[in-house]
Protein backbone atom coordinates (compact mmCIF):
# COMPACT_ATOMS: atom_id res chain seq x y z
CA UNK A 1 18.10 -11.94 7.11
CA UNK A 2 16.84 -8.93 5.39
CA UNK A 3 15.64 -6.06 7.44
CA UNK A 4 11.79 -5.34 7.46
CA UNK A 5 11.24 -1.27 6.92
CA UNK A 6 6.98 0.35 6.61
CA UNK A 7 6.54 1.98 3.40
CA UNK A 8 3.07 4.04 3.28
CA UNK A 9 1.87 3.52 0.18
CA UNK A 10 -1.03 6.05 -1.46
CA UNK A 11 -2.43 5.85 -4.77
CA UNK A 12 -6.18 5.25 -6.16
CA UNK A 13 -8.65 2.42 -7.87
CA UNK A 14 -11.79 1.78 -8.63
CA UNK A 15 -14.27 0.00 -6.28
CA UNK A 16 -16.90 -2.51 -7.23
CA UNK A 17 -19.13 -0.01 -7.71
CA UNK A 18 -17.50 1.94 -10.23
CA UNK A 19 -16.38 4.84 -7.75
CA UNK A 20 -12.69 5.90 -7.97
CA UNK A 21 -11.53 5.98 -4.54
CA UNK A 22 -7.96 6.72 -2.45
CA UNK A 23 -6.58 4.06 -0.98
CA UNK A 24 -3.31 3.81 1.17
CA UNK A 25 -1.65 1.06 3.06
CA UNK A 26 1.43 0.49 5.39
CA UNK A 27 3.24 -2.10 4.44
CA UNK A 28 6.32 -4.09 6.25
CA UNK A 29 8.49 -5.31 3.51
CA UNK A 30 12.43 -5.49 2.84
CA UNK A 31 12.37 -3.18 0.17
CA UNK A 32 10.00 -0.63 -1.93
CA UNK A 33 9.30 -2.40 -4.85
CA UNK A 34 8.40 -5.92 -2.78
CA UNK A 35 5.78 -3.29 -0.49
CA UNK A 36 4.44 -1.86 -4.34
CA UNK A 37 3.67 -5.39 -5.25
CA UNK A 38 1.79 -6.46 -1.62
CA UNK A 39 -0.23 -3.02 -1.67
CA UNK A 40 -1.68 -4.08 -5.45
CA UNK A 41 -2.20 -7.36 -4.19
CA UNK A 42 -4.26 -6.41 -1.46
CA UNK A 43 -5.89 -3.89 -3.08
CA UNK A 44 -7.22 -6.41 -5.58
CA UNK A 45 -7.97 -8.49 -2.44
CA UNK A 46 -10.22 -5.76 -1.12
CA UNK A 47 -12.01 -5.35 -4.37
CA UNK A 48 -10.14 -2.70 -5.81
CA UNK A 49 -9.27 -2.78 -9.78
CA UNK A 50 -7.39 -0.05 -11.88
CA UNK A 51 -5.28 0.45 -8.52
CA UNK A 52 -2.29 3.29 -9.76
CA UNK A 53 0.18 3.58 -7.11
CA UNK A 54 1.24 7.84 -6.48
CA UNK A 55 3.45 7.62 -3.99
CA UNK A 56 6.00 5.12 -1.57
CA UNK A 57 7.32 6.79 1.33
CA UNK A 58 9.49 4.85 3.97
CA UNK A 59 8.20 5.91 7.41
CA UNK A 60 9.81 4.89 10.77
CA UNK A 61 8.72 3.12 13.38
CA UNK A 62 7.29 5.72 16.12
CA UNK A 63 5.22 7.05 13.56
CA UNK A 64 3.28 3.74 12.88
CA UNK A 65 0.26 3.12 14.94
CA UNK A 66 -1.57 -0.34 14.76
CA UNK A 67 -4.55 -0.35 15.84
């Protein structure tokens, strides 16, 4: 069984609306480019289009707060 690590993922798209907006996400995936692929899949499920991904940073757990 693969171990499940958060990546924080930041980047941009554009919004229904036209509007270019920052978006981020934490993902729980097994490796970076599996969390890459859920964070432009749910920013297309939120609306988002044009979504460019800057940056993929592995965080650890204490620092990940659900809410």
């Amino acid at each position: 069984m693969a171990k499940t690590l958060t990546y924080r993922i930041s980047g941009y798209g554009v919004n229904v609306r036209g509007n270019t907006l920052g978006i981020h996400y934490d993902i729980a995936a097994p490796d970076e480019a599996t969390a890459r692929t859920e964070m432009l899949e749910r920013a297309a499920w939120d609306g988002f289009t044009d979504v460019r991904i800057l940056r993929a940073n592995m965080i650890v757990a204490e620092e990940v707060v659900h809410v």
